[in-house]
C-alpha atoms as a PDB file:
ATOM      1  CA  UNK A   1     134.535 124.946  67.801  1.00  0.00           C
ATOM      2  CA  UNK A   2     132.676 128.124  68.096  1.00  0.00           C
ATOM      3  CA  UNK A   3     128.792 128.229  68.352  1.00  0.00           C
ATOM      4  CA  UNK A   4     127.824 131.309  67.129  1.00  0.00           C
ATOM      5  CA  UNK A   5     129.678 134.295  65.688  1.00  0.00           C
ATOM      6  CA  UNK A   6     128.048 136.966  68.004  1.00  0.00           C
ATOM      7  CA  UNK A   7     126.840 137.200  71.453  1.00  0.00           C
ATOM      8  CA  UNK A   8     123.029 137.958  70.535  1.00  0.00           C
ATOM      9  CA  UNK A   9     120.782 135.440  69.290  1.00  0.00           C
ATOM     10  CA  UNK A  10     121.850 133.744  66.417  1.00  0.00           C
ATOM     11  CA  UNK A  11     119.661 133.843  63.691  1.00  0.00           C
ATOM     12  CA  UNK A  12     118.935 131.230  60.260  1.00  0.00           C
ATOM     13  CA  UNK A  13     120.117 134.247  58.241  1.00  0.00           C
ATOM     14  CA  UNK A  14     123.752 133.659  59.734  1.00  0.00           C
ATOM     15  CA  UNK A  15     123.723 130.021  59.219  1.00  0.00           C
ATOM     16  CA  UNK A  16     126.493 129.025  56.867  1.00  0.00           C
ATOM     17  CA  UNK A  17     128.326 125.403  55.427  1.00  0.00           C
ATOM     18  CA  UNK A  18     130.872 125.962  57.706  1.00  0.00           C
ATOM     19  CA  UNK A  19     128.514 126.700  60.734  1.00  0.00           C
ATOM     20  CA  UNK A  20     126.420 123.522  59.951  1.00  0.00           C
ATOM     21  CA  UNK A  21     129.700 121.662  59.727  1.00  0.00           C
ATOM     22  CA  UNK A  22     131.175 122.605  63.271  1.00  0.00           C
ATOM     23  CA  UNK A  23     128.002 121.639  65.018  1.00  0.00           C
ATOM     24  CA  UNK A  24     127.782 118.436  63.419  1.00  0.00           C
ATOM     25  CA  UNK A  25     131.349 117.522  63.675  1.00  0.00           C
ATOM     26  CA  UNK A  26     130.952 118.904  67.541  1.00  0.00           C
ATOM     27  CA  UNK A  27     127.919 116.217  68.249  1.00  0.00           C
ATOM     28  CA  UNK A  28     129.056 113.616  66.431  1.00  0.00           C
ATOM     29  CA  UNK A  29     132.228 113.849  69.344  1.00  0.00           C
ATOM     30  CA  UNK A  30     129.512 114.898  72.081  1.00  0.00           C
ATOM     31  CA  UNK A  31     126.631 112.384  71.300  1.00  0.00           C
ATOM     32  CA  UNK A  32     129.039 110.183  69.200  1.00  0.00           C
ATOM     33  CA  UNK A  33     129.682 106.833  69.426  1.00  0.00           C
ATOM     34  CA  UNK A  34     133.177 106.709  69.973  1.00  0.00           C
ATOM     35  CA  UNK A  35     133.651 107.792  73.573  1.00  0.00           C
ATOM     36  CA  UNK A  36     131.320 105.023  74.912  1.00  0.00           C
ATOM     37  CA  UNK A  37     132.224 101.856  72.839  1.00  0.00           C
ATOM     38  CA  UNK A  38     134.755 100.624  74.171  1.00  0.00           C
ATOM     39  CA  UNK A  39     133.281 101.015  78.142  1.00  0.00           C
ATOM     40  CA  UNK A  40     130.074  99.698  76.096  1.00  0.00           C
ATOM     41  CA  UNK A  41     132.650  96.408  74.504  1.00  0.00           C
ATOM     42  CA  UNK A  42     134.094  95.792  77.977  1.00  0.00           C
ATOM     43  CA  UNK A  43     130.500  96.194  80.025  1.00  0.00           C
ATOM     44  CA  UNK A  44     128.785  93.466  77.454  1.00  0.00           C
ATOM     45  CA  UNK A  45     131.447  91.291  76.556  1.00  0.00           C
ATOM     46  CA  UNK A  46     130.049  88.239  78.394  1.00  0.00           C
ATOM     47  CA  UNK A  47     126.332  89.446  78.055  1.00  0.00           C
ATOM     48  CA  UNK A  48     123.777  87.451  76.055  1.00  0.00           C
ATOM     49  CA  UNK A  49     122.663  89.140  72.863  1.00  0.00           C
ATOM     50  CA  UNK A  50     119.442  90.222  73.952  1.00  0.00           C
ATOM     51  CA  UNK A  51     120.482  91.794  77.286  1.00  0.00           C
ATOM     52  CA  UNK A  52     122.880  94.079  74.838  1.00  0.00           C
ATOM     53  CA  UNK A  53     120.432  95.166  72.845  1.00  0.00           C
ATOM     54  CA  UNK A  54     118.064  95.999  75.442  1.00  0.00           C
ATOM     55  CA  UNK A  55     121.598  97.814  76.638  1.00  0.00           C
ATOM     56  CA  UNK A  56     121.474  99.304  73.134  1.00  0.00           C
ATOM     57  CA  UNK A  57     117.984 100.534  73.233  1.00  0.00           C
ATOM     58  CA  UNK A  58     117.532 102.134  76.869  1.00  0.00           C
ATOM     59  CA  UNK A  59     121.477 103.922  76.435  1.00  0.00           C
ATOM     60  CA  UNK A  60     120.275 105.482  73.367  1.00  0.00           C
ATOM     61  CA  UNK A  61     116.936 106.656  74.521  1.00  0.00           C
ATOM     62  CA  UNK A  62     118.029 108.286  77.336  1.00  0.00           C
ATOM     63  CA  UNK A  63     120.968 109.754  75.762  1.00  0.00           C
ATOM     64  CA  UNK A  64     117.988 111.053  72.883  1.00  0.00           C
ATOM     65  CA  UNK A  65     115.897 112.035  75.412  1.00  0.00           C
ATOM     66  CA  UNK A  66     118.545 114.073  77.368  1.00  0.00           C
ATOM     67  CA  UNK A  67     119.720 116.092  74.303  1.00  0.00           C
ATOM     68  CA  UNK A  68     116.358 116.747  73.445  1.00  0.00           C
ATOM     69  CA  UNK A  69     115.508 118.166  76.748  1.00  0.00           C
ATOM     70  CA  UNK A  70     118.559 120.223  76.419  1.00  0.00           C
ATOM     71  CA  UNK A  71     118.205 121.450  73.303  1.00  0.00           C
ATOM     72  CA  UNK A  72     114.650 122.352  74.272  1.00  0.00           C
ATOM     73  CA  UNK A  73     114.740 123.981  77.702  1.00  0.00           C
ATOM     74  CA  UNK A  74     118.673 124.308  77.671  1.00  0.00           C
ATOM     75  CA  UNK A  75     118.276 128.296  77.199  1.00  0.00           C
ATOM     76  CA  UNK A  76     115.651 128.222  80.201  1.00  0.00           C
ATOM     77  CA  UNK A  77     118.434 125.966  82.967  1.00  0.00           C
ATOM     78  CA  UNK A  78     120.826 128.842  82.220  1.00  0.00           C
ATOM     79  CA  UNK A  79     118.294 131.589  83.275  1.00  0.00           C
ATOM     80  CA  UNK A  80     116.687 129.865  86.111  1.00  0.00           C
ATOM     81  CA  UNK A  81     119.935 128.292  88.006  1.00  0.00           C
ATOM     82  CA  UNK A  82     122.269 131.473  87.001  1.00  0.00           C
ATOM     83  CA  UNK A  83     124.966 129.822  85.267  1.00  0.00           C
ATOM     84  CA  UNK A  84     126.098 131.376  81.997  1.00  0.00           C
ATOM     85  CA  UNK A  85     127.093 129.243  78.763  1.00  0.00           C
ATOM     86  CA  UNK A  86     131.003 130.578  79.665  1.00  0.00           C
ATOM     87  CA  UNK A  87     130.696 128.809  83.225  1.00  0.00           C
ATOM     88  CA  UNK A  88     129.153 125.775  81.272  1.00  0.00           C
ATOM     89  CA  UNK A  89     132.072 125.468  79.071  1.00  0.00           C
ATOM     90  CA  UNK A  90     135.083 125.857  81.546  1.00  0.00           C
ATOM     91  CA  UNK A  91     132.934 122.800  83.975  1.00  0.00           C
ATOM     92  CA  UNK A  92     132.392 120.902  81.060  1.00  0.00           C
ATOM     93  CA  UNK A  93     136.053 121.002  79.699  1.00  0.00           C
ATOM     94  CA  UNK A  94     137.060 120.399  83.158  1.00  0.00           C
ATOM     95  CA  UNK A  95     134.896 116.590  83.361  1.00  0.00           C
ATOM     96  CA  UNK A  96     135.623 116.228  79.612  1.00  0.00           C
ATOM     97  CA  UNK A  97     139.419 116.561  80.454  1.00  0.00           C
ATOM     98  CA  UNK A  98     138.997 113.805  82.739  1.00  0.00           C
ATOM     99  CA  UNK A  99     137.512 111.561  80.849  1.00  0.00           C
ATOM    100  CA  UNK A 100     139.938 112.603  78.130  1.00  0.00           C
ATOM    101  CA  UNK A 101     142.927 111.392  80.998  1.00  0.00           C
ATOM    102  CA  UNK A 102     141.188 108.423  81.820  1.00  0.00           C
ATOM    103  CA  UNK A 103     141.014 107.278  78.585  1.00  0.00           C
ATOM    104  CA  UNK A 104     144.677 107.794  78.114  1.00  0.00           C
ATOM    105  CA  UNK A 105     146.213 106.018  80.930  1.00  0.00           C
ATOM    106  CA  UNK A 106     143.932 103.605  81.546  1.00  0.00           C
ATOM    107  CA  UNK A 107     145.684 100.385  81.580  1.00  0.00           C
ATOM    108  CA  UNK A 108     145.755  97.527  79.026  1.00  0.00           C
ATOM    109  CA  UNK A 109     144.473  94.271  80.311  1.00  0.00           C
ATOM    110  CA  UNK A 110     141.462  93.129  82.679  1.00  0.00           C
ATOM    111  CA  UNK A 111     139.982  96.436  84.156  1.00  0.00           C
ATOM    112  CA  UNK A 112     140.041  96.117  88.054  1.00  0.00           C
ATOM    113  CA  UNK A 113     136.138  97.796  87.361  1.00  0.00           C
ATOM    114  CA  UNK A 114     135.130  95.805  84.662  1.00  0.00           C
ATOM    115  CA  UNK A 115     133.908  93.431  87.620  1.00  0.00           C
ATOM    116  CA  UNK A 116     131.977  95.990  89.362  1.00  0.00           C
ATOM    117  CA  UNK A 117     130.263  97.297  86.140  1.00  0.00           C
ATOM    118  CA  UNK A 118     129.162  93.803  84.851  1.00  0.00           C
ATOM    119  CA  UNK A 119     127.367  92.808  88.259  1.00  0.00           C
ATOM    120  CA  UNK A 120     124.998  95.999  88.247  1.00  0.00           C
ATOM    121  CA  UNK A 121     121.589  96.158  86.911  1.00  0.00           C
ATOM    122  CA  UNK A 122     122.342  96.021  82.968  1.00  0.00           C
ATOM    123  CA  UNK A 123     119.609  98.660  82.390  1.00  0.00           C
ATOM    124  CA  UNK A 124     121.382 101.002  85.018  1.00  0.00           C
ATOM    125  CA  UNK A 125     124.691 100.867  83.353  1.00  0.00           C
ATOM    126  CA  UNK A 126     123.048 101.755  79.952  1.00  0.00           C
ATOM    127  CA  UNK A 127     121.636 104.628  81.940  1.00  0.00           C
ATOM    128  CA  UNK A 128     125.270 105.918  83.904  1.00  0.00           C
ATOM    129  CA  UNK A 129     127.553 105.540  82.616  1.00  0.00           C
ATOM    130  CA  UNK A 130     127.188 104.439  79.316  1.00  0.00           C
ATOM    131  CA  UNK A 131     124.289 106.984  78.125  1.00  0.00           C
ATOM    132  CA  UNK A 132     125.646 109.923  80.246  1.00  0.00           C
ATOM    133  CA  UNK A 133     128.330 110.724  80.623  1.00  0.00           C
ATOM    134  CA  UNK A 134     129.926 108.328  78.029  1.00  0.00           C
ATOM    135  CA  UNK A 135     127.433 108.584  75.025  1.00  0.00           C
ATOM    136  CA  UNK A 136     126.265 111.884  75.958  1.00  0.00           C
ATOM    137  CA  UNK A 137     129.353 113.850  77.152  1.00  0.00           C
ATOM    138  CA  UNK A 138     129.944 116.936  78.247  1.00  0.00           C
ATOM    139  CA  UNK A 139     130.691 118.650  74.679  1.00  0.00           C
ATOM    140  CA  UNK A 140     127.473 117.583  73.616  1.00  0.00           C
ATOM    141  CA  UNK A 141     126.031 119.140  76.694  1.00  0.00           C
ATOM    142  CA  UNK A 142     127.889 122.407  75.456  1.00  0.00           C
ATOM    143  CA  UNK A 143     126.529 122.375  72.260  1.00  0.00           C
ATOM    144  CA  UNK A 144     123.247 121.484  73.096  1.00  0.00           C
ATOM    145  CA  UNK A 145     122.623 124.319  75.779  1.00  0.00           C
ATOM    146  CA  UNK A 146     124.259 126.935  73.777  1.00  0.00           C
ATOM    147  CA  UNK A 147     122.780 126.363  70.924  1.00  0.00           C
ATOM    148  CA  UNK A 148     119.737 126.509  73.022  1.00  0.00           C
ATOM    149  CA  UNK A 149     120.869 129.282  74.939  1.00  0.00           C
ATOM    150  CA  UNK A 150     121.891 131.772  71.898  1.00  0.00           C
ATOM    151  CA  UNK A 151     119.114 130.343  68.766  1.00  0.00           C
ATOM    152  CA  UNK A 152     117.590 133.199  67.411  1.00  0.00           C
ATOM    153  CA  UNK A 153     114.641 131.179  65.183  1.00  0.00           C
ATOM    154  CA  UNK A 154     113.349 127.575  64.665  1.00  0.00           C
ATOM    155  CA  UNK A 155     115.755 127.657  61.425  1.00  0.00           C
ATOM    156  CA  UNK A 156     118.328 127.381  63.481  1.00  0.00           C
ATOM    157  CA  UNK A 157     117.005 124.709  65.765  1.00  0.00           C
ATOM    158  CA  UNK A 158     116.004 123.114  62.692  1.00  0.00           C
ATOM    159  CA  UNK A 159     119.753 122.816  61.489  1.00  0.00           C
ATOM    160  CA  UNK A 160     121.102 121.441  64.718  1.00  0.00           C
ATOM    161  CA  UNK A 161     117.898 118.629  64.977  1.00  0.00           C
ATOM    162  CA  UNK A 162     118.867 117.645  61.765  1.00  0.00           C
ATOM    163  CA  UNK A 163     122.544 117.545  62.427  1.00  0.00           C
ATOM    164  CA  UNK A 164     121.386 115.482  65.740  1.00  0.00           C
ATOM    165  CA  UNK A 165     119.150 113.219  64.083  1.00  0.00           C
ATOM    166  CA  UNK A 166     122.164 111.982  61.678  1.00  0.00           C
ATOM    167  CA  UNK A 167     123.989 111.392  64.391  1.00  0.00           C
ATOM    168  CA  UNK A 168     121.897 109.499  66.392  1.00  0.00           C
ATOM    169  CA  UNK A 169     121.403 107.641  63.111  1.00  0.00           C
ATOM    170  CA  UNK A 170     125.057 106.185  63.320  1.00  0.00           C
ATOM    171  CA  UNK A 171     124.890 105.973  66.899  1.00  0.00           C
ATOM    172  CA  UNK A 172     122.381 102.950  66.067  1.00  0.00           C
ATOM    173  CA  UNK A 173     124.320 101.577  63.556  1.00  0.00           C
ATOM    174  CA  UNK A 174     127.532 101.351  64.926  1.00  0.00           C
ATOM    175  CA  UNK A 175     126.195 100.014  68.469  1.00  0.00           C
ATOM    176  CA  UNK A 176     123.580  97.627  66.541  1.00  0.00           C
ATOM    177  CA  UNK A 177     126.748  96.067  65.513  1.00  0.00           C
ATOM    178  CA  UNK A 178     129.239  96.849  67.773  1.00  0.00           C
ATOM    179  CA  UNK A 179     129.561  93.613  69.214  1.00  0.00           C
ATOM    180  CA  UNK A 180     129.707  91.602  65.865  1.00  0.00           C
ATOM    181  CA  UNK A 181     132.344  93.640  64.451  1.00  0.00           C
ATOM    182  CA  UNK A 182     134.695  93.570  67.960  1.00  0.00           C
ATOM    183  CA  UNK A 183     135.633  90.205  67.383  1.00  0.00           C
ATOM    184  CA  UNK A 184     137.212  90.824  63.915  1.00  0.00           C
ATOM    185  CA  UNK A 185     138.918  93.763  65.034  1.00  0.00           C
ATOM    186  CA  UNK A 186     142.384  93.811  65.835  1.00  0.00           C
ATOM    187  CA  UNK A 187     142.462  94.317  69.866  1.00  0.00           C
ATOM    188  CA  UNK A 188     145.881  96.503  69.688  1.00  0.00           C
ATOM    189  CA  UNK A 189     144.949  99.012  67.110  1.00  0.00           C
ATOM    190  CA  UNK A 190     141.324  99.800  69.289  1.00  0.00           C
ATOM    191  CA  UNK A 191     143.707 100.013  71.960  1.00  0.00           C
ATOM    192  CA  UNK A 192     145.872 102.831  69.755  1.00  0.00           C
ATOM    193  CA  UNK A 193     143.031 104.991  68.553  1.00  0.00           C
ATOM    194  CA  UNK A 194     141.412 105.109  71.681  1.00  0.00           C
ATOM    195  CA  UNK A 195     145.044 106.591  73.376  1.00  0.00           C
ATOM    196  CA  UNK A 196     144.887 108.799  70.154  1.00  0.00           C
ATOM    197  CA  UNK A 197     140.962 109.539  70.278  1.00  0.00           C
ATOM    198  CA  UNK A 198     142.109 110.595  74.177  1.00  0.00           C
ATOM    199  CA  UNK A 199     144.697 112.821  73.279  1.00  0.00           C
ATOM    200  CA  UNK A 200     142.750 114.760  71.157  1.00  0.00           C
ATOM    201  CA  UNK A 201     139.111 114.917  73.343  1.00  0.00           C
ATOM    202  CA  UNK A 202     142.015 116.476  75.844  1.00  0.00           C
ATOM    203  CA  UNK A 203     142.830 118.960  73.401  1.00  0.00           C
ATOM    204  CA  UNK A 204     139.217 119.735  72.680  1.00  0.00           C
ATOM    205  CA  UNK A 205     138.668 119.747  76.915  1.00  0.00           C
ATOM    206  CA  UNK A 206     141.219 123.023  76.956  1.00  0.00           C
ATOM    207  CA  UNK A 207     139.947 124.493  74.329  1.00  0.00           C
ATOM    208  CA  UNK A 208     135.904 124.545  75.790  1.00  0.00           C
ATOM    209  CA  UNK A 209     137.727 125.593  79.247  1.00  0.00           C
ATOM    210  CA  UNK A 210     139.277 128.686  77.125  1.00  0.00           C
ATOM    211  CA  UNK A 211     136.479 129.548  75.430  1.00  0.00           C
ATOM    212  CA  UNK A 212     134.382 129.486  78.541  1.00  0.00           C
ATOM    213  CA  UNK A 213     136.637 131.642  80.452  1.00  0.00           C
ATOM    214  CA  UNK A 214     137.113 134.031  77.278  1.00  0.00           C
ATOM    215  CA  UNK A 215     133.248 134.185  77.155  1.00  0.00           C
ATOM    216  CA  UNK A 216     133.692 135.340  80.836  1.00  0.00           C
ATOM    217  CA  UNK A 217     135.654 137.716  80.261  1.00  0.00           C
ATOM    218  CA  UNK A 218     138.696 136.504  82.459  1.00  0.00           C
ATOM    219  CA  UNK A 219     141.235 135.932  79.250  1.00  0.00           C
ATOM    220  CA  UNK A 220     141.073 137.033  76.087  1.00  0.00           C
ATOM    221  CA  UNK A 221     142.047 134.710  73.202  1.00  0.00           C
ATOM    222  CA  UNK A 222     143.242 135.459  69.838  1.00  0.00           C
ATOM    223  CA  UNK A 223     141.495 134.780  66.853  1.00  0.00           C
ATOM    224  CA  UNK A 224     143.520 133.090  64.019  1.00  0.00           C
END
């Protein structure tokens, strides 16, 4: 999903529907809820209710807190460690992809980790994994330093805050009652859109890889 039309800043002027669209469709999958709730499911399963929610509060605080620092001092990282938003995007489809994979094959049944996970601090899981990278994945990261990186005015920070804050809005309602609504689910169909939800993060994976190495200059990729 492309960022900006042009290489320069990008200014409110340029901001369209469609723009406004692809940045909030991009952080609903980057700060979205639906990479990390079924790691979040399996980590609290046997968890008292108010441990979760305490699980629930510091995961999406940090996770808040993160994408606000990169949205914020994003443009500033790129500068100051030498990294441009192309390299960014070829890294980040690179993790993304894995996570992608591992999401795909992981196997049905009890999860040789789940173990592991459970006998942690609580508040440390909410932190890694479950805020970042699960919560807060790498296409958010994207997003969040480009946008960052490339925003021309405080118009066009004020779109993507607003985009964020929505976001983050159903990231507390769907976690809130995540739990609750799990055990009226059917457990094969979560298993089927998460394979499905995999497939395509993969797909979206390549494509930030491509776009990061176009914006390098080492391929060049055909608009359609």
């Amino acid at each position: 999903i492309p960022l900006s039309r042009e290489a320069e800043a990008m200014e409110f002027e340029s901001v369209d529907a469609a723009w406004v669209i692809d940045i909030f469709l991009l952080l609903l999958i980057g700060i979205g809820p639906k990479i990390a709730l079924v790691p979040f499911l399996e980590v609290t399963a046997d968890m008292p209710a108010a441990t979760r929610g305490r699980i629930v509060r510091k995961m999406l605080t940090t996770a808040t807190a993160v994408a606000i620092v990169l949205l914020v001092l994003g443009g500033l990282l790129t500068r100051l460690l030498h990294f441009s938003p192309g390299a960014l995007g070829v890294s980040s489809g690179i993790i993304l992809l894995i996570i992608a994979v591992s999401m795909v094959l992981r196997p049905h049944g009890p999860n040789p980790e789940s173990g592991v996970l459970t006998s942690k601090d609580p508040l440390r899981l909410a932190v890694f994994p479950l805020a970042v990278p699960y919560l807060l994945n790498p296409a958010g990261i994207v997003a969040l330093v480009t946008v960052s990186a490339e925003a021309g005015s405080f118009g066009v920070y004020g779109v993507v805050i607003g985009a964020l804050a929505i976001v983050i809005a159903i990231d507390v309602a769907v976690f809130r009652w995540a739990n609750r609504v799990s055990e009226k689910l059917d457990e094969g169909r979560m298993l089927v859109t998460e394979k499905v939800f995999g497939f395509l993060l993969a797909a979206l994976a390549v494509q930030l890889a491509l776009d990061g190495l176009a914006d390098l200059g080492v391929i060049h990729l055909i608009s359609h």
